[in-house]
Protein backbone atom coordinates (compact mmCIF):
# COMPACT_ATOMS: atom_id res chain seq x y z
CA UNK A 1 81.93 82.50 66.70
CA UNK A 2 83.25 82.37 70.56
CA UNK A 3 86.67 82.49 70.93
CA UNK A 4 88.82 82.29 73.88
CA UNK A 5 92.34 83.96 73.99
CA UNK A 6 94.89 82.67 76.10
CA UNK A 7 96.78 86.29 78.03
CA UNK A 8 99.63 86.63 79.88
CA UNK A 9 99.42 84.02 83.28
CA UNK A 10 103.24 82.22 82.07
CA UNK A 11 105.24 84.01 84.42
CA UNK A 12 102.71 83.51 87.33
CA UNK A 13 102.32 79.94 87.05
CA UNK A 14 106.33 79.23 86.95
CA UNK A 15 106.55 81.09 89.78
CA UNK A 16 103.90 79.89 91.65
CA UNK A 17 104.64 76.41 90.87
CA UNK A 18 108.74 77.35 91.96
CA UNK A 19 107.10 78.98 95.37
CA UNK A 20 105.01 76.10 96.10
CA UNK A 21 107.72 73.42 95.23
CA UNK A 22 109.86 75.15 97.36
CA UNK A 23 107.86 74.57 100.64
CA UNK A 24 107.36 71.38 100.46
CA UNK A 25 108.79 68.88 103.21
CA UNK A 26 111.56 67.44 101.19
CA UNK A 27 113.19 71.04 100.15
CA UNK A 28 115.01 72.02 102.96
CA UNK A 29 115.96 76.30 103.23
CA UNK A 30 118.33 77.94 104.80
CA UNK A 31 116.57 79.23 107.78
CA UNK A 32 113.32 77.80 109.57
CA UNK A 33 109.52 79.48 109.00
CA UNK A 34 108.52 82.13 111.13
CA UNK A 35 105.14 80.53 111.72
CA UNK A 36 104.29 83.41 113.64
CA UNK A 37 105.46 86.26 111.54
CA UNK A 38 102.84 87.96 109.36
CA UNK A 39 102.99 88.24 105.59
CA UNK A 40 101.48 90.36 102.62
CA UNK A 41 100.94 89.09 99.44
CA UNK A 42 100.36 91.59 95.93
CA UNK A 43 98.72 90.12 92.90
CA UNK A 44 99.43 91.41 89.19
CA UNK A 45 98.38 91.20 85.86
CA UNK A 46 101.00 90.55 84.21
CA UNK A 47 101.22 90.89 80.29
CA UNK A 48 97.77 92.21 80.00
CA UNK A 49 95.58 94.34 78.06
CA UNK A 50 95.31 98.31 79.00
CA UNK A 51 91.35 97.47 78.77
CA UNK A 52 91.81 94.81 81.59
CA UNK A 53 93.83 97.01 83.76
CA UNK A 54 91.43 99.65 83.44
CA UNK A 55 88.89 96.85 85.44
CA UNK A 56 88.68 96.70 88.86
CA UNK A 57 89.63 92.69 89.65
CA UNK A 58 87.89 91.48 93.07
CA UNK A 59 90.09 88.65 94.74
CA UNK A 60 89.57 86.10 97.48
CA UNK A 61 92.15 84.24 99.49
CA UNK A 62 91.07 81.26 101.45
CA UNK A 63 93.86 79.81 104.09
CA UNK A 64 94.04 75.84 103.53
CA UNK A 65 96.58 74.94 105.25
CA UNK A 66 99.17 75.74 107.71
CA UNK A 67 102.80 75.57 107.46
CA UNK A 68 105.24 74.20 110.42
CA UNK A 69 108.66 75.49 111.06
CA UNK A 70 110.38 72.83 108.94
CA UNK A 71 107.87 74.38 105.48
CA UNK A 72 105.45 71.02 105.89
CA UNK A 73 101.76 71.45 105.45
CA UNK A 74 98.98 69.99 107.51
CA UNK A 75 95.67 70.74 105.74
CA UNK A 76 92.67 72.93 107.54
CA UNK A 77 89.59 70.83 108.36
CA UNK A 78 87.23 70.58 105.38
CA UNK A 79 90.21 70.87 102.73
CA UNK A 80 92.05 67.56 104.12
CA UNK A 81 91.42 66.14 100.43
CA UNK A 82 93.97 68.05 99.20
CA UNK A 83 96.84 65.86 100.42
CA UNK A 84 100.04 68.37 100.22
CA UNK A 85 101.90 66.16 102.47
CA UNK A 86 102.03 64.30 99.27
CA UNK A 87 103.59 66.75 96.88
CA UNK A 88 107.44 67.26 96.83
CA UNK A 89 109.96 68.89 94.13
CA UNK A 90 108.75 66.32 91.42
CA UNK A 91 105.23 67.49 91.59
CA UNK A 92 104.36 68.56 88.15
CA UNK A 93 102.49 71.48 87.36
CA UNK A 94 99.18 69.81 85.78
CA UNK A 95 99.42 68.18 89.40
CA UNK A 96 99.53 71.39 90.98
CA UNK A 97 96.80 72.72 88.79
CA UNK A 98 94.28 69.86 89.66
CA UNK A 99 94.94 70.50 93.55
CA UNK A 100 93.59 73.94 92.82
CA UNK A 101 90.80 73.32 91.20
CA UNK A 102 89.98 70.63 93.81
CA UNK A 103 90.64 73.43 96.73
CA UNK A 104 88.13 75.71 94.26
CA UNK A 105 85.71 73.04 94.42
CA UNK A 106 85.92 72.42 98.07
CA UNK A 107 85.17 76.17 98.64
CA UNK A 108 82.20 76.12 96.35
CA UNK A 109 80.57 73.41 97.83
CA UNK A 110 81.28 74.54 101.63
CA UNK A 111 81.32 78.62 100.95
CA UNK A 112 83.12 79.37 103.81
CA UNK A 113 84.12 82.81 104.29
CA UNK A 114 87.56 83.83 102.60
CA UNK A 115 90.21 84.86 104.95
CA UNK A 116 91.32 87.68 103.17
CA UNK A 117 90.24 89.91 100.10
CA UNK A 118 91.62 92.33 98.08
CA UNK A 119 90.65 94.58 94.87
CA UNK A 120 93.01 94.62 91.59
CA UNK A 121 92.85 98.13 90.63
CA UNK A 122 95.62 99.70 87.74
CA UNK A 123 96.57 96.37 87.01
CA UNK A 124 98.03 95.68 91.18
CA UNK A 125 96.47 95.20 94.09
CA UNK A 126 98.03 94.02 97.24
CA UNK A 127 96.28 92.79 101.26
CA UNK A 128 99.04 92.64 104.41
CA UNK A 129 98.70 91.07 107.76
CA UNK A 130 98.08 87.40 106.49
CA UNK A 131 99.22 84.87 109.15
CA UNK A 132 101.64 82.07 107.13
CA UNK A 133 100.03 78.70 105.20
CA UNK A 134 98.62 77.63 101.87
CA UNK A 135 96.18 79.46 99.95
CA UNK A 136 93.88 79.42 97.56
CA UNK A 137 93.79 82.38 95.58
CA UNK A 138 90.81 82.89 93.54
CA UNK A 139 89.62 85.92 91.37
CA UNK A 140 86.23 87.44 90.34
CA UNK A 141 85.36 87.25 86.45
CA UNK A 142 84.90 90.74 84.99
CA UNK A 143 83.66 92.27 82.25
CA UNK A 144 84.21 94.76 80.04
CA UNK A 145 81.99 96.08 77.19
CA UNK A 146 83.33 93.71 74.43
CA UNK A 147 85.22 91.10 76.57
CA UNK A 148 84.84 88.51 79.42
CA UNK A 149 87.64 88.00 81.48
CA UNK A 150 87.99 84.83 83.75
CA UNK A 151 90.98 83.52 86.31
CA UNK A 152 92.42 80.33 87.04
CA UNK A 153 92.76 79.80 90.57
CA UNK A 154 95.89 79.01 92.08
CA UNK A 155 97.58 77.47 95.13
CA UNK A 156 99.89 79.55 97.19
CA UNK A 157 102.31 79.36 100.13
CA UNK A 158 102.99 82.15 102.34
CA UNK A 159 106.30 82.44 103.05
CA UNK A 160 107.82 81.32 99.72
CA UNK A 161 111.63 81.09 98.40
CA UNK A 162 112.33 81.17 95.04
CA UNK A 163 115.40 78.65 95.48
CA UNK A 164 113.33 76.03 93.04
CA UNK A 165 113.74 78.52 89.89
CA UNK A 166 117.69 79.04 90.74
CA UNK A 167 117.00 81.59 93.39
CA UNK A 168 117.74 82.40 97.22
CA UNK A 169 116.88 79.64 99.32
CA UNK A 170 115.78 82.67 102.23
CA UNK A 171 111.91 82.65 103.22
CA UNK A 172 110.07 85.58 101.31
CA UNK A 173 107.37 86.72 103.63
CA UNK A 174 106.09 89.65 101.08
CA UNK A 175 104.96 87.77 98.45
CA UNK A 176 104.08 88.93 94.71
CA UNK A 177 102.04 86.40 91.79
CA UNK A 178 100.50 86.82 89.34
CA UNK A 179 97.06 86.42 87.25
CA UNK A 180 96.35 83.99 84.22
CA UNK A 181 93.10 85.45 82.74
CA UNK A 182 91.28 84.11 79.35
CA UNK A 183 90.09 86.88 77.55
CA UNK A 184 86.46 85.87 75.16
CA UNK A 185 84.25 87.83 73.34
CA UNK A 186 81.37 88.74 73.91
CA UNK A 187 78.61 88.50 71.62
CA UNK A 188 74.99 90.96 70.59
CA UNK A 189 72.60 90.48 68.90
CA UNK A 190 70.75 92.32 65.69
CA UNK A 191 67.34 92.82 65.56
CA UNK A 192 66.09 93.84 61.88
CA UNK A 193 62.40 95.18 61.49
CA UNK A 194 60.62 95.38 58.41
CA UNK A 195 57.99 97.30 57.48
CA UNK A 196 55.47 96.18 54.49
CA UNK A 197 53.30 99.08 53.92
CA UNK A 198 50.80 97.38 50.82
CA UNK A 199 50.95 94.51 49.87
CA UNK A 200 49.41 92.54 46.24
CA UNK A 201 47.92 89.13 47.14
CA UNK A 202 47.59 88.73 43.31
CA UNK A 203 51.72 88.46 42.53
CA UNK A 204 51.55 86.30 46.15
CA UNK A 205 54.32 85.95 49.11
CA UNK A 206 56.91 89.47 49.34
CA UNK A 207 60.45 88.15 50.51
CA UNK A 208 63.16 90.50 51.66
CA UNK A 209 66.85 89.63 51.63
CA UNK A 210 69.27 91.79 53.43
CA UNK A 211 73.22 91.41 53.71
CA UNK A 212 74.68 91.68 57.53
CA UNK A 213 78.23 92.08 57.11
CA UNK A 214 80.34 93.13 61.15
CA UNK A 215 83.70 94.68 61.06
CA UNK A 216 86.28 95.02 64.21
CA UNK A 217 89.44 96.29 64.12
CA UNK A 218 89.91 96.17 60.41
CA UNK A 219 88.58 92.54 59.99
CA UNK A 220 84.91 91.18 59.06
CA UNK A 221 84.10 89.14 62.11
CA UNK A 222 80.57 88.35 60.43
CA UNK A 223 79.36 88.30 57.05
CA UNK A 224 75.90 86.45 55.90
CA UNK A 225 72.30 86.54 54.62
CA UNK A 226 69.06 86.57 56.15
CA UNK A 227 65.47 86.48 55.12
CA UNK A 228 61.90 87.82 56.14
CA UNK A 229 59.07 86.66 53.96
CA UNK A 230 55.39 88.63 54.19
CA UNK A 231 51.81 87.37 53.15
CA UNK A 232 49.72 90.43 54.00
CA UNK A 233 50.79 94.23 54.88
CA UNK A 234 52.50 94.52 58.31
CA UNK A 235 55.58 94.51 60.31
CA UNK A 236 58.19 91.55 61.55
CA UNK A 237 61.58 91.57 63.01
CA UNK A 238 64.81 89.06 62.48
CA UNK A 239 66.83 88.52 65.16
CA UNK A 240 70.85 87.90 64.12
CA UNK A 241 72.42 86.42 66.67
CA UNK A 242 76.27 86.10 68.58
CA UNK A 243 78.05 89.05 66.62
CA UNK A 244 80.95 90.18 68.39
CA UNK A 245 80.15 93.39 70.62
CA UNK A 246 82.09 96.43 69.57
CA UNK A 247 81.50 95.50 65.80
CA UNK A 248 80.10 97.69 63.50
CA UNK A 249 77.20 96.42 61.72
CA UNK A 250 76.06 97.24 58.12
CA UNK A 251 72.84 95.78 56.77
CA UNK A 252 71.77 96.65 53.15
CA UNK A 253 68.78 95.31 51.76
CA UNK A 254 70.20 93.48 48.87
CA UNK A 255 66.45 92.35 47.82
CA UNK A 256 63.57 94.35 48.22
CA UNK A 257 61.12 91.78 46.94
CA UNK A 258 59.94 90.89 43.30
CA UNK A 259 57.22 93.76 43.21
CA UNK A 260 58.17 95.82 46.42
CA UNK A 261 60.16 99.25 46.42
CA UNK A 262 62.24 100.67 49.07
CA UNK A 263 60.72 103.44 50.56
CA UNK A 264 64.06 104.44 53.08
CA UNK A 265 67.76 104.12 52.59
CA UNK A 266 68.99 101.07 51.28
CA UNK A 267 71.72 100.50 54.17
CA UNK A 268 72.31 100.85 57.82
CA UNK A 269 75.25 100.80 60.41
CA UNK A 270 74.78 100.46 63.79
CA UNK A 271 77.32 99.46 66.60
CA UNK A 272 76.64 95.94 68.59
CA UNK A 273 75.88 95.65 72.48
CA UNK A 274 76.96 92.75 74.21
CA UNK A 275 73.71 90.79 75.61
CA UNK A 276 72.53 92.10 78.57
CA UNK A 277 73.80 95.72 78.11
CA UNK A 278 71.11 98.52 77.93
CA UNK A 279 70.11 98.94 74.20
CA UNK A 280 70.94 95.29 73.19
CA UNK A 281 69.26 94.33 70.68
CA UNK A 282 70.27 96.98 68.53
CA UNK A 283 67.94 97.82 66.05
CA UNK A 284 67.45 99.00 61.98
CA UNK A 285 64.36 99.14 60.81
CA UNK A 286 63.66 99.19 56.68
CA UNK A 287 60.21 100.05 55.39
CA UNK A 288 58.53 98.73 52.09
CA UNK A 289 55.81 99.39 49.58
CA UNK A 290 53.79 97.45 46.72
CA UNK A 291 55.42 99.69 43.36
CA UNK A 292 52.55 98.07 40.84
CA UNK A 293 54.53 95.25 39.48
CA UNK A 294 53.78 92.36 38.03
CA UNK A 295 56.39 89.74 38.66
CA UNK A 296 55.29 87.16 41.37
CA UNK A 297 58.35 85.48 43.69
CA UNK A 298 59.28 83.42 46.09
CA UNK A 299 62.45 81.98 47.82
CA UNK A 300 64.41 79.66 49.43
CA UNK A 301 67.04 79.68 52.22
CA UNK A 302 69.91 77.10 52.61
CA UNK A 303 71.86 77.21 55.73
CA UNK A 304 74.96 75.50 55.93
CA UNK A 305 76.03 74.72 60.05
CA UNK A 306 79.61 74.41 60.76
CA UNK A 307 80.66 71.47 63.21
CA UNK A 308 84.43 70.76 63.79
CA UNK A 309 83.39 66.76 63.72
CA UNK A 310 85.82 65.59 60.83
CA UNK A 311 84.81 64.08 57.34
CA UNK A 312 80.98 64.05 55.43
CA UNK A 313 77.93 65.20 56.92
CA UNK A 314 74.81 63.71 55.93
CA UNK A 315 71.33 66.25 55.97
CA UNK A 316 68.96 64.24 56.40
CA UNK A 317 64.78 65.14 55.57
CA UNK A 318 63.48 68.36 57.16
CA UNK A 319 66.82 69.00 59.06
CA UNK A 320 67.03 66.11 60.74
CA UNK A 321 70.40 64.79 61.42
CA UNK A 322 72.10 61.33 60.56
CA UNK A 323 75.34 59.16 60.48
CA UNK A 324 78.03 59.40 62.86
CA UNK A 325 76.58 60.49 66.42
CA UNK A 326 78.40 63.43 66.71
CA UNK A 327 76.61 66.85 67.62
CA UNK A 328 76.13 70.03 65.50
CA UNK A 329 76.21 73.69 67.17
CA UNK A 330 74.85 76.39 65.63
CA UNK A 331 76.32 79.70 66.95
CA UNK A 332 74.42 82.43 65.25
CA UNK A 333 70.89 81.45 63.18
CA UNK A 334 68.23 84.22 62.04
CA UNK A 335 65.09 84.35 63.98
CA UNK A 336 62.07 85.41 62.20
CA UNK A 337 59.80 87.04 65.03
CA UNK A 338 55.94 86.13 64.16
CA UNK A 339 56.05 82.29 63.51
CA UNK A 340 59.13 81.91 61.26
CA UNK A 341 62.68 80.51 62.62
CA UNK A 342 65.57 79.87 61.09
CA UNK A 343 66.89 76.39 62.69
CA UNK A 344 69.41 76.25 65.28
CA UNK A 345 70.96 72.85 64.83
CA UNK A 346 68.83 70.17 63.58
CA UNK A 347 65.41 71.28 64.94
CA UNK A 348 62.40 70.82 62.66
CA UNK A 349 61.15 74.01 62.21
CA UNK A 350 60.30 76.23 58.79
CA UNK A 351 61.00 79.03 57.38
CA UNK A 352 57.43 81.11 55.31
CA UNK A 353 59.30 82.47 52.49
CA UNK A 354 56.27 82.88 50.23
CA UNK A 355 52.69 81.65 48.85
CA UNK A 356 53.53 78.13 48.06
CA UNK A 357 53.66 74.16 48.67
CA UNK A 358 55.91 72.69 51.05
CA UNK A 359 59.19 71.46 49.34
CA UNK A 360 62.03 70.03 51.35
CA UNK A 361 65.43 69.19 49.92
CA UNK A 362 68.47 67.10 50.97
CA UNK A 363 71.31 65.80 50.11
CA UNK A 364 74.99 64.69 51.38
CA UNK A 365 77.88 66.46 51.87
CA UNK A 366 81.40 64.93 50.98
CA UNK A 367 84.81 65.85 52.17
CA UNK A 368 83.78 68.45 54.83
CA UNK A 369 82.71 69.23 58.34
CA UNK A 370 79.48 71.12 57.49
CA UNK A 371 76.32 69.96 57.06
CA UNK A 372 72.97 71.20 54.94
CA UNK A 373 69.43 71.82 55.07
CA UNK A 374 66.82 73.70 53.89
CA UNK A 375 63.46 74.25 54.16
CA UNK A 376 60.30 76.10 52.04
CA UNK A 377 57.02 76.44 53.53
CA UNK A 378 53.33 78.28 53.01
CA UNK A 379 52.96 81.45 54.34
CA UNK A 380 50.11 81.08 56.69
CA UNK A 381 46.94 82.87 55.39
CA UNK A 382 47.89 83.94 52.27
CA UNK A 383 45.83 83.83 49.38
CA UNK A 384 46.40 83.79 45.53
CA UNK A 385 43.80 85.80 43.21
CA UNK A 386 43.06 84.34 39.84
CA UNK A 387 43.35 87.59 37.77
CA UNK A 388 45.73 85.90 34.76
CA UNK A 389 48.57 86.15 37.80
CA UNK A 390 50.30 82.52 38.42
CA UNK A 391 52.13 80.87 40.80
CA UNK A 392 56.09 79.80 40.61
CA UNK A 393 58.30 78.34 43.25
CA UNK A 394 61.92 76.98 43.40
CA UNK A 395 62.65 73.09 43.87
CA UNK A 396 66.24 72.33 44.55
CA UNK A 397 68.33 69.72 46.60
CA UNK A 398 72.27 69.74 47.45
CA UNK A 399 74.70 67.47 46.72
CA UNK A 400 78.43 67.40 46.92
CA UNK A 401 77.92 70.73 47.39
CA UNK A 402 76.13 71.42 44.84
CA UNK A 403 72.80 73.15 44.40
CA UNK A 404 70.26 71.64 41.87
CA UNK A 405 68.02 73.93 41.02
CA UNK A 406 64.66 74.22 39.13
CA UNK A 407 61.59 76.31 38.77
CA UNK A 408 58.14 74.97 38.59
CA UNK A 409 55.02 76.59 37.46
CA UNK A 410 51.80 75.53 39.88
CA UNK A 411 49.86 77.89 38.83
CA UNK A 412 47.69 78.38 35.20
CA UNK A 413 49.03 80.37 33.23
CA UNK A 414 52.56 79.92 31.29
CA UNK A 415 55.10 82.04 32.35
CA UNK A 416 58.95 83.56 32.08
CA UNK A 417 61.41 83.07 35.43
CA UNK A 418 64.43 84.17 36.32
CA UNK A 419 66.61 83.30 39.69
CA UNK A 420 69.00 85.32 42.02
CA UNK A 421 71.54 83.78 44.57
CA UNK A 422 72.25 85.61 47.88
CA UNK A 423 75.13 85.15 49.88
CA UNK A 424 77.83 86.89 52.44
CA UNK A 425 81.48 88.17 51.45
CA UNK A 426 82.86 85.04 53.06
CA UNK A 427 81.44 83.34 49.44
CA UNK A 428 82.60 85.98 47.46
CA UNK A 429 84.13 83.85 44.84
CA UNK A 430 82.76 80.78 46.32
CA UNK A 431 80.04 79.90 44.11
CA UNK A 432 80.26 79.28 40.28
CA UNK A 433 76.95 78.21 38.13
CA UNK A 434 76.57 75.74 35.33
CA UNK A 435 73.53 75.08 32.97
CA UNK A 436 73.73 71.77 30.45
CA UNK A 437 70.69 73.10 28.74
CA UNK A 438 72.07 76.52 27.65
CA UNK A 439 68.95 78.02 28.53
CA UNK A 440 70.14 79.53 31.56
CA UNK A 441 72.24 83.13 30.58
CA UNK A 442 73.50 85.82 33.01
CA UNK A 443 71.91 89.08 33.16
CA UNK A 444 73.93 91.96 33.95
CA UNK A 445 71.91 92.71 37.23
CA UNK A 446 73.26 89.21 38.08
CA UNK A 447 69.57 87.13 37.79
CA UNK A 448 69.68 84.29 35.72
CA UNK A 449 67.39 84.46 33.11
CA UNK A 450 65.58 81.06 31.79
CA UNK A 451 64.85 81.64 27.73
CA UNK A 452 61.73 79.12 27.13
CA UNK A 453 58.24 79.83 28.45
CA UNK A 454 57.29 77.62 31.11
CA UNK A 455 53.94 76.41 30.89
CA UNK A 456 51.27 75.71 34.11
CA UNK A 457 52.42 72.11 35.66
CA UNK A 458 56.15 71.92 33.56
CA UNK A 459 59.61 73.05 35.47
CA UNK A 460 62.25 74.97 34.13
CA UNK A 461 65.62 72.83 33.40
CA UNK A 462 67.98 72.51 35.75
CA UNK A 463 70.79 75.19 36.85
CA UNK A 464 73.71 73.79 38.82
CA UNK A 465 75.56 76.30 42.06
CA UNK A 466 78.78 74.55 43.19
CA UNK A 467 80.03 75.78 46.19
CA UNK A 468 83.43 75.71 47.29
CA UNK A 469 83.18 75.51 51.15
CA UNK A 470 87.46 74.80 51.72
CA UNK A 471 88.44 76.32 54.90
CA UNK A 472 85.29 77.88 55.93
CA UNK A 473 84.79 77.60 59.73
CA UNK A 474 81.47 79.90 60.04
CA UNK A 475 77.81 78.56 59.59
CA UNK A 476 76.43 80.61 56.38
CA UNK A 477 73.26 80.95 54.69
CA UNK A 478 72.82 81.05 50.51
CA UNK A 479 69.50 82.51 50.03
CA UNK A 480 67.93 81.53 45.99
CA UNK A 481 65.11 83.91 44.68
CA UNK A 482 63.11 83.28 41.95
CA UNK A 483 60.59 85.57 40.18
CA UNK A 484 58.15 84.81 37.70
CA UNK A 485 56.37 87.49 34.78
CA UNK A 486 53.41 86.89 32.35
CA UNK A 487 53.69 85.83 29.24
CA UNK A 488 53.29 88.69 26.47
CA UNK A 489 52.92 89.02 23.07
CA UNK A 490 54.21 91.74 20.68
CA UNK A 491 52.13 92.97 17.34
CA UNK A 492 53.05 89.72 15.71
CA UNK A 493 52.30 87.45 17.49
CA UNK A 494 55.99 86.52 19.16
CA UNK A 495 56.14 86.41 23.06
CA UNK A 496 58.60 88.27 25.07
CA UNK A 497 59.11 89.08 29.03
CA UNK A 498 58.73 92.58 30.68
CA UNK A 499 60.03 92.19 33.88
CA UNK A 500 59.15 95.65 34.80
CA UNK A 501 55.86 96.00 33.63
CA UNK A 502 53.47 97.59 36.46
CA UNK A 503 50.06 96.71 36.59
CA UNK A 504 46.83 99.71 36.36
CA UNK A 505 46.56 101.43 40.23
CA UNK A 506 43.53 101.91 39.10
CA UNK A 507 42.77 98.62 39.42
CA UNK A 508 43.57 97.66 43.32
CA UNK A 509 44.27 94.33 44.57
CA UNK A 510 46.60 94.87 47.48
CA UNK A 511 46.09 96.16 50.72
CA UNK A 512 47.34 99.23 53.29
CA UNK A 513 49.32 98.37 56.44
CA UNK A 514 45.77 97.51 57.77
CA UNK A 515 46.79 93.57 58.00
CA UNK A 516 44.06 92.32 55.51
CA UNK A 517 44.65 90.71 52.28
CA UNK A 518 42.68 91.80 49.04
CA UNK A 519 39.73 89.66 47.86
C-alpha cells in the first residue's frame, strides 16, 4: 500500500510565512529596502532523514516580483495573477500556500527560465548575488532506492525581517528557509516462474499455491497468496505487484499441486527493486514434476479488495461492482502471465485454476469497507482421459463473510474429497470453519477431510469459513483447494481412501515439458 509521510517542513513554513508577512505594505520596519543591494539566500532540510541528505536536491528560484523601498510588491509581467498587493499581516498561511501553487502553475504553463539555481548537497545548499523581490522557490523531486521525495513550493521575499515571529524589525538581506518534503515509498514488483516438467491429463488441471510474505525494518509490509494453475507441461510466471522496495521477500510454495512434487527448494528470498531500477522484476523460479499420484484437484481463488468507502460492499456477478457509486482501487493483484489475470478492481476477467466448468460466486458483504469476488474457469485445452479417473471441482459463494463451500463430482465415477484453505499471516487467526453435517473433520496436515463417498452428479455437504476481516486495510486473497481420490475397496468389501496411492509408471499418461497433453 502507498503511503506518504509527512517530514520535517514546520519550521520552514512559520518562517517563511513570518518573512513574507513581514514585507508586506502595511508592516512598516525600521529602516527602508535597499532595492539595489544584492542578497543570498541558503535552503535546508531541516528535520530530515540521513538518506535524504545523502541526495543531491536541484532547486529553482524564479523572481515574481519586485519590492519598492517602502517593502510593497508590484508583480513581474506574466505573474500579475498573484495579487500580493493584496496580502497584509492577516494573510493566513493556507492563503499563502495557494499563491504558491498559483506562482508554480504560472511557471509551468509559461516555462520561463528560472533566475537563479542552486544544488542541495549534505543537506544545505546556498546561491548569492540575487537582486531583491519575491520568489518562487521550487525544488526537484528525487529519489532514492526505496523512497520518493517531493517539495512544496514556496513564496519568498528577499530581504526579509523576522519582526512578524517576535523578532528584529532590521531587513535580512542573507536569507536562510527551509524544505517541506513528503517522503513515499516506492513500490517492485515479484515475478514468480513456474516450471511444470510432466504433467497427467488423466488426474486433470495442476494448481500451485505459494505464500509471499515482505519484511522491512522488522515489520511485514506484505503478506498474501497467489496462484498459477497448468493444463499441459510448461512454464508461466505471476507477477506480484506494489511491494515496498527494500523489502525482503520470501515465497514458499505452500501447495505443490494434488499429484505434483517439488523438484527444488521449497522457499525463496529475494530483495525488491523499485520499478524502473535495473533487475526489477525480481525473480524466483520453482520447478515441478508429475510424482504418479492419483488424486485429481482443482481450486479456487477469492480476493478480497480493500476500499476506504465506509459501510457494506456489494460483489456483484463475475466481479462486477454495485450499490453506492463509489470506486474500488486495487493496489497490488497477481498477474498470471499466459492468459490468466487476477482482477484489478472490478474488471471481468478469469482466473484457469484447473480442468473444469465455469462457476462464479457472489455474495454481500456487511459491516465493512471491502468487497468480494471470485472467479473459476476452464483451463484452455485441457483434456480429461476416461481411465476410471473423475472429475471434482469446488462451488462456493460468500456471505457476511462467510465462505459456503461444497464439492461436486462431474465426473463418473464416485469418489473421496478433501479441501485446503490458503491464506497470508495477516489471517493468521482470521478464519474459523464450521460443518452442521459432522462430516467434515480436520486432518492433522490441516485438509479437511469429507467422510461419505460422493457419487458422479451429487455434492459434498456444505463446510462454512467465517472470516473475521476487523481492521484489515490490505486487499488479500484466500485461495480453497480441493482434491479428489478413487474409491477403493479392502478384502471385504468396505471402501476406504488412499490419498497417496501412485498410479503404475509403467503405464504413461502424462507428458514431458514438450507442451502436449497425453491421449
Amino acid at each position: 500500500m502507498r503511503k506518504r509521510i509527512r517530514q520535517g517542513g514546520a519550521v520552514m513554513l512559520a518562517l517563511a510565512l513570518a518573512w513574507q508577512t513581514g514585507l508586506v505594505s502595511h508592516v512598516t520596519a525600521a529602516t527602508a529596502v535597499e532595492t539595489g543591494r544584492e542578497c543570498s539566500v541558503t535552503v535546508e532540510l531541516d528535520g530530515s532523514s540521513e538518506e535524504l541528505k545523502s541526495l543531491s536536491i536541484p532547486v529553482k528560484l524564479y523572481r515574481v516580483a519586485e519590492v519598492s523601498e517602502s517593502g510593497s510588491y508590484t508583480m513581474l509581467p506574466g505573474y500579475e495573477s498573484l495579487k500580493l498587493s493584496e496580502v497584509d499581516s492577516d494573510t493566513s498561511a493556507q492563503e499563502w500556500e495557494e499563491k504558491a501553487k498559483t506562482a508554480s502553475d504560472l511557471v509551468k504553463e509559461q516555462t520561463p527560465e528560472a533566475n537563479a539555481e542552486l544544488t542541495v548537497t549534505g543537506g544545505t545548499g546556498t546561491e548569492d548575488g540575487l537582486p531583491t523581490g519575491m520568489y518562487l522557490v521550487e525544488a526537484e523531486e528525487v529519489q532514492s532506492p526505496e523512497y520518493t521525495y517531493t517539495f512544496s513550493p514556496f513564496l519568498l521575499s528577499l530581504p526579509n525581517n523576522y519582526y512578524g515571529s517576535g523578532g528584529s524589525d532590521d531587513w535580512v538581506y542573507d536569507v536562510t528557509t527551509g524544505l517541506k518534503p513528503d517522503q513515499e515509498e516506492r513500490l517492485g514488483d515479484l515475478e514468480i516462474e513456474k516450471t511444470l516438467t510432466s504433467y497427467n491429463a488423466t488426474v486433470g488441471g495442476a494448481t500451485f499455491v505459494f505464500s509471499v510474505e515482505a519484511v522491512k525494518e522488522d515489520e511485514v509490509v506484505y503478506s498474501d497468496v497467489v496462484s498459477v494453475a497448468f493444463d499441459r507441461a510448461g512454464t508461466r510466471q505471476i507477477l506480484v505487484e506494489d511491494i515496498p522496495a527494500g523489502s525482503e521477500v520470501t515465497v514458499t510454495e505452500v501447495y505443490s499441486g494434488s499429484s505434483y512434487e517439488n523438484t527444488g527448494a521449497a522457499s525463496q528470498t529475494v530483495e525488491i527493486l523499485a520499478d524502473g531500477t535495473a533487475g526489477s522484476p525480481v525473480q524466483v523460479s520453482f520447478t515441478n514434476t508429475y510424482d504418479h499420484g492419483l488424486n485429481g484437484g482443482s481450486g479456487v481463488v477469492n480476493h478480497f479488495d480493500y476500499t476506504e468507502a465506509e459501510g457494506a460492499r456489494e460483489a456483484g456477478q463475475s466481479g462486477s461492482s454495485t450499490g453506492n457509486g463509489t470506486s474500488c482501487v486495487t493496489t497490488r493483484r497477481q498477474r498470471n502471465k499466459g492468459g490468466d489475470e487476477m482482477r484489478k478492481g472490478w474488471s471481468k476477467k478469469t482466473i484457469g485454476l484447473a480442468a473444469a466448468a465455469c462457476i462464479l460466486a457472489a455474495g454481500a458483504t456487511a459491516g465493512s469497507a471491502m468487497a468480494y469476488f471470485t472467479t473459476y474457469a476452464e483451463a484452455e485445452g485441457s483434456q480429461t482421459l476416461s481411465l476410471g479417473m473423475t472429475t471434482t471441482i469446488p462451488g462456493e459463494e460468500v456471505s457476511d463473510w462467510t465462505k459456503h463451500i461444497r464439492v461436486q463430482n462431474t465426473g463418473d465415477y464416485s469418489c473421496y474429497v478433501r479441501v485446503k484453505v490458503f491464506a497470508g499471516s495477516q489471517l493468521e487467526g482470521r478464519l474459523s470453519f464450521s460443518d452442521e453435517s459432522g462430516k467434515w473433520t480436520p486432518g492433522a496436515d490441516e485438509y479437511y477431510y469429507y467422510s461419505d463417498i460422493v457419487a458422479p452428479d451429487a455434492s459434498s455437504d456444505e463446510m462454512k469459513i467465517k472470516i473475521d476481516s476487523t481492521g484489515l486495510d490490505q486487499d488479500f486473497n484466500v485461495i480453497v483447494v480441493q482434491e479428489c481420490t478413487p474409491v477403493l475397496y479392502d478384502e471385504n468389501g468396505n471402501p476406504y481412501a488412499d490419498w497417496n496411492a501412485v498410479a503404475d509408471s509403467t503405464e504413461s499418461s502424462y507428458t514431458e515439458a514438450d507442451g502436449e497433453v497425453a491421449e
